[in-house]
C-alpha atoms as a PDB file:
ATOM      1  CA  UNK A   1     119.304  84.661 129.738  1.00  0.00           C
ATOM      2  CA  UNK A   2     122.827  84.023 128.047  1.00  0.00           C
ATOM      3  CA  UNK A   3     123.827  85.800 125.107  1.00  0.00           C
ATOM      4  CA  UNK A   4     123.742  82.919 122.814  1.00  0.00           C
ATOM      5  CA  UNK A   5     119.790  82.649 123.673  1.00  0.00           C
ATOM      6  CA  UNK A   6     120.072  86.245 123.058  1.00  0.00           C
ATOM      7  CA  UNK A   7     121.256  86.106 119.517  1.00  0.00           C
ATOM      8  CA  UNK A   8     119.155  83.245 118.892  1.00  0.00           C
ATOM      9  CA  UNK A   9     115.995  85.176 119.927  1.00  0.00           C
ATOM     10  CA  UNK A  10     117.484  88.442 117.909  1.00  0.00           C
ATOM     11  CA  UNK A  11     117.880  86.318 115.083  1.00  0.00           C
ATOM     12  CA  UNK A  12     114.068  84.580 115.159  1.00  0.00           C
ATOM     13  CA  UNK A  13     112.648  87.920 115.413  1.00  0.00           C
ATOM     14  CA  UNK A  14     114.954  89.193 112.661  1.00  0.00           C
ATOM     15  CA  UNK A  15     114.395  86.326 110.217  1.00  0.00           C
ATOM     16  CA  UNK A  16     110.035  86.365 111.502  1.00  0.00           C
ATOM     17  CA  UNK A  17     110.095  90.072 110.367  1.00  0.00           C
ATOM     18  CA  UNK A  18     111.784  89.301 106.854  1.00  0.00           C
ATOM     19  CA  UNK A  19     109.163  86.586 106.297  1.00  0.00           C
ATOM     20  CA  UNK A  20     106.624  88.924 107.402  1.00  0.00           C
ATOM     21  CA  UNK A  21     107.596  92.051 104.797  1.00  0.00           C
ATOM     22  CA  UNK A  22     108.001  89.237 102.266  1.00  0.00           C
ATOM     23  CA  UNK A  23     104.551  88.212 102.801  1.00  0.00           C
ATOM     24  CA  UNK A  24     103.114  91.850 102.394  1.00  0.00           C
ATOM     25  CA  UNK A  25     105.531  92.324  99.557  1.00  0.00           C
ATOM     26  CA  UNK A  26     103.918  89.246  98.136  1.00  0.00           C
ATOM     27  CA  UNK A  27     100.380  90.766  98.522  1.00  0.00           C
ATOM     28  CA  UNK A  28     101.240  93.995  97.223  1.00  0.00           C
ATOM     29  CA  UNK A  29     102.427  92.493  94.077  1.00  0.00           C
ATOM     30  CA  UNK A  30      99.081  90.684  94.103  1.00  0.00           C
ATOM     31  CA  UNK A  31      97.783  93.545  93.585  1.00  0.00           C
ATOM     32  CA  UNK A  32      99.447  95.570  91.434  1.00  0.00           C
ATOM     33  CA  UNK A  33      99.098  92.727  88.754  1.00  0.00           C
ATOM     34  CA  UNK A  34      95.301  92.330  89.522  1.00  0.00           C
ATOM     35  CA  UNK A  35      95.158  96.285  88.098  1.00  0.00           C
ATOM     36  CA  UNK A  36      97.832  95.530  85.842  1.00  0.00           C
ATOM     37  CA  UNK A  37      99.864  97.931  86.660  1.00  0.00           C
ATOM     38  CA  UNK A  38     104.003  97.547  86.107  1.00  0.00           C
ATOM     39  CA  UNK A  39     106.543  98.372  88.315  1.00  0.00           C
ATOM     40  CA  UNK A  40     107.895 101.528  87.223  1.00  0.00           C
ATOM     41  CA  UNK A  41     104.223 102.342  86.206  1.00  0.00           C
ATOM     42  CA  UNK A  42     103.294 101.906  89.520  1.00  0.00           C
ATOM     43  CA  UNK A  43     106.267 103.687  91.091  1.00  0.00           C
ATOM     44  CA  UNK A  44     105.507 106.766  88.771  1.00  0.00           C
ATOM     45  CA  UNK A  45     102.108 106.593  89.979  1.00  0.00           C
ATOM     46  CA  UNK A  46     103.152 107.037  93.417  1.00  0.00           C
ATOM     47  CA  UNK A  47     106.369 109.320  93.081  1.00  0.00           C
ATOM     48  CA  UNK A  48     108.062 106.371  94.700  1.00  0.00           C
ATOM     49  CA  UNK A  49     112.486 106.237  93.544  1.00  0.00           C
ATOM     50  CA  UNK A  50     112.943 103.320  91.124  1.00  0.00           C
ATOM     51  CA  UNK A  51     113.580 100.014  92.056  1.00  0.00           C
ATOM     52  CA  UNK A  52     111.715 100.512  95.317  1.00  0.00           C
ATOM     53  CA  UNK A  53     108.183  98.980  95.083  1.00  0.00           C
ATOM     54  CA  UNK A  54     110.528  95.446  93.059  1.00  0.00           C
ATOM     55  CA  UNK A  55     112.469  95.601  97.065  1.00  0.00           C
ATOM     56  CA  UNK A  56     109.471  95.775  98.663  1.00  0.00           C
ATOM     57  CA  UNK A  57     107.436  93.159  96.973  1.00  0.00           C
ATOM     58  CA  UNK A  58     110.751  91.164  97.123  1.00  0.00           C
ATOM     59  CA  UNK A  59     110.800  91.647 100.960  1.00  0.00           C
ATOM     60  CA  UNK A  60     113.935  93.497 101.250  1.00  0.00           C
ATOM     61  CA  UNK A  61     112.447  96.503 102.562  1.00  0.00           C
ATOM     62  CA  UNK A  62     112.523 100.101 102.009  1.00  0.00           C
ATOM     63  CA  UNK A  63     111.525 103.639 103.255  1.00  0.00           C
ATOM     64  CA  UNK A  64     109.016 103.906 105.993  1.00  0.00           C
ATOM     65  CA  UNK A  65     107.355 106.568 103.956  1.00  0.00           C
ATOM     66  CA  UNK A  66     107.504 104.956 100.420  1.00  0.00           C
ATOM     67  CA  UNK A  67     105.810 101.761 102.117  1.00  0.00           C
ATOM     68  CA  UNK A  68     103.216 103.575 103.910  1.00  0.00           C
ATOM     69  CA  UNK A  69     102.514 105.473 100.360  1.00  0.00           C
ATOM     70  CA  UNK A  70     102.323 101.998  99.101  1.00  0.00           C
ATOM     71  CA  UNK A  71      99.694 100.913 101.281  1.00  0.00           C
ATOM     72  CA  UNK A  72      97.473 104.142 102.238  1.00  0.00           C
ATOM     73  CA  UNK A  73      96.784 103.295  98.154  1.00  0.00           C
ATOM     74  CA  UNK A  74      95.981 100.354  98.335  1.00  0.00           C
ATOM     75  CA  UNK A  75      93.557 101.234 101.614  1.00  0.00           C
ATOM     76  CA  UNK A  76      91.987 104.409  99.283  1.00  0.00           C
ATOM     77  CA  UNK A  77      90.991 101.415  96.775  1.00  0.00           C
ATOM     78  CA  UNK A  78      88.984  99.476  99.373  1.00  0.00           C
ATOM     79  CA  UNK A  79      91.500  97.240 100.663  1.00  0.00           C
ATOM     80  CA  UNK A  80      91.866  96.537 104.061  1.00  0.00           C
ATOM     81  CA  UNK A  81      94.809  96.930 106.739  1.00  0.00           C
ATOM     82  CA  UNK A  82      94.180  94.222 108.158  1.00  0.00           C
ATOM     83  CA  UNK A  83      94.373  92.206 104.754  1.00  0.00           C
ATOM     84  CA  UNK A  84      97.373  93.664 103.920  1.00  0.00           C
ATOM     85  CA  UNK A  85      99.487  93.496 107.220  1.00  0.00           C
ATOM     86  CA  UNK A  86      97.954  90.732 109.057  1.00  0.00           C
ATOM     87  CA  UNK A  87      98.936  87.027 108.524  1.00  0.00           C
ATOM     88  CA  UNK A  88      97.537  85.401 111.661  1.00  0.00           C
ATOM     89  CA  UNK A  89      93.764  85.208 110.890  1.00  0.00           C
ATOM     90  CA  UNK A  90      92.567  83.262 108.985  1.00  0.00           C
ATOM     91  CA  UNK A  91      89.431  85.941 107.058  1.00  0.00           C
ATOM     92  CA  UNK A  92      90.529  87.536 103.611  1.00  0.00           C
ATOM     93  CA  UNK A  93      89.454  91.211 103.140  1.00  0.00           C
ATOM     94  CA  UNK A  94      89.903  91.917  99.716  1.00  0.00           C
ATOM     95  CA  UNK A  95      87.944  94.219  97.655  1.00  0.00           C
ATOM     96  CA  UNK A  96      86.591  91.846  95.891  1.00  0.00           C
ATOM     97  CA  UNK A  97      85.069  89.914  98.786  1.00  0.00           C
ATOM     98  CA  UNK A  98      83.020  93.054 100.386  1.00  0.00           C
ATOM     99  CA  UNK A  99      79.677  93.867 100.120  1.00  0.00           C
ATOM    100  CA  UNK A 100      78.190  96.790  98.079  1.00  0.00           C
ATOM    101  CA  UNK A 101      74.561  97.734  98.090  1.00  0.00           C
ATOM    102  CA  UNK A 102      73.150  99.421  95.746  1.00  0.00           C
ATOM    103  CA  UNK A 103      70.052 101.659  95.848  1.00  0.00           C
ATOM    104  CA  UNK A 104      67.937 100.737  92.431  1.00  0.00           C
ATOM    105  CA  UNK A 105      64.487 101.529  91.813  1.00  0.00           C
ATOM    106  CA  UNK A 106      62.356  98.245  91.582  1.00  0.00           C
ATOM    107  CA  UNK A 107      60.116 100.093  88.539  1.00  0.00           C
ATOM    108  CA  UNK A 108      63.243 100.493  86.855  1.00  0.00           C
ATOM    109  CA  UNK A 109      64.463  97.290  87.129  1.00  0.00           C
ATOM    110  CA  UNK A 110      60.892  95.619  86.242  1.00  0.00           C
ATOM    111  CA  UNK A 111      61.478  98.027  83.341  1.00  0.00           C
ATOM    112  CA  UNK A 112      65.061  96.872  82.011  1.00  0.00           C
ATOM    113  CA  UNK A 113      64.010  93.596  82.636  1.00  0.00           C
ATOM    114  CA  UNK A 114      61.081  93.661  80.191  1.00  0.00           C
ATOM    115  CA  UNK A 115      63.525  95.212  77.983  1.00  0.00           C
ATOM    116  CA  UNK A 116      65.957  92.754  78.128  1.00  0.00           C
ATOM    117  CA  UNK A 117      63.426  90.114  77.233  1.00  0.00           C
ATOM    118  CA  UNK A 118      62.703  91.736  74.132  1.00  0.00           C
ATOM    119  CA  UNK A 119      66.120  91.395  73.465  1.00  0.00           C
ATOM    120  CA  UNK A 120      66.108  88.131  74.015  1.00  0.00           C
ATOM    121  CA  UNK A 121      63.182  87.513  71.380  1.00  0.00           C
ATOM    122  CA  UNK A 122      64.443  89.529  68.822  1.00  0.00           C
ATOM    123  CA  UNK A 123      67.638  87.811  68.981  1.00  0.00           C
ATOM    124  CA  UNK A 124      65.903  84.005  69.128  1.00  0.00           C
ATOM    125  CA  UNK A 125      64.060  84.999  66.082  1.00  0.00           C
ATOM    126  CA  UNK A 126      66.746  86.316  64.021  1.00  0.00           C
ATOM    127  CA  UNK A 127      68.959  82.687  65.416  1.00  0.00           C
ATOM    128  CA  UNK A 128      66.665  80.792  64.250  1.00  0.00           C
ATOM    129  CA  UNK A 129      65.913  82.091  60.571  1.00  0.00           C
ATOM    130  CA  UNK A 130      69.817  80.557  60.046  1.00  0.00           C
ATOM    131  CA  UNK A 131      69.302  77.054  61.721  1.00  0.00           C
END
C-alpha cells in the first residue's frame, strides 16, 4: 500500500471516529436536556472539570475517565450501551422505550377503579348544576 493510501485511510478513520464521538456527544446532550439538567449542573453532578461535558457533546473529545463517568450514568438510569455507543443498528434503546411490569393486586385495582368512578359522578353532577 503507498503512503498516500496510507494517509488517506488514517484520515477516514480519523474523520469516521470524530463523526462517531459527535454522534454520542449528540445523544448525551439528548439526554441531559430530557432531565433538564445544564451543563455545569451536570458537570457538578458528576465532579467532571468545566467545560468538559460542552467538548464532549460537541464531539471534540475529552478524558477517557470523564467520558466513561458520563456514560456509566447514563447506564445507572436505564439507558443502554448499546443506545449510546452504537450507530449501526437500526433498534433504539432508550428508557423510555423498555418494558416495566408491575406487580398490582387485581382487588386493588377493581377497588381504585370503583373509586375513580365515583369521582367521575361526583364531578358530572357538580358540571352540570353550571351548564
Amino acid at each position: 500500500m503507498s503512503k498516500v493510501n496510507k494517509d488517506t485511510n488514517a484520515e477516514n478513520n480519523q474523520q469516521q471516529q470524530q463523526e462517531h464521538f459527535l454522534k454520542v456527544g449528540e445523544r448525551i446532550r439528548e439526554l441531559r436536556l430530557l432531565h433538564g439538567w445544564s451543563i455545569k449542573g451536570y458537570e457538578a453532578m458528576l465532579s467532571l472539570p468545566s467545560g468538559t461535558l460542552h467538548n464532549i457533546e460537541h464531539g471534540k473529545g475529552g478524558t477517557g475517565i470523564n467520558f466513561l463517568t458520563i456514560i456509566n450514568h447514563l447506564t445507572g438510569l436505564g439507558y443502554s450501551y448499546k443506545w449510546l455507543l452504537d450507530f449501526d443498528n437500526d433498534d433504539h434503546f432508550k428508557k423510555d422505550e423498555q418494558h416495566i411490569y408491575l406487580d398490582i393486586d387485581k382487588n386493588e385495582l377493581i377497588e381504585i377503579n370503583e373509586e375513580m368512578k365515583d369521582v367521575i359522578n361526583k364531578f358530572t353532577k357538580v358540571v352540570s348544576k353550571y351548564k
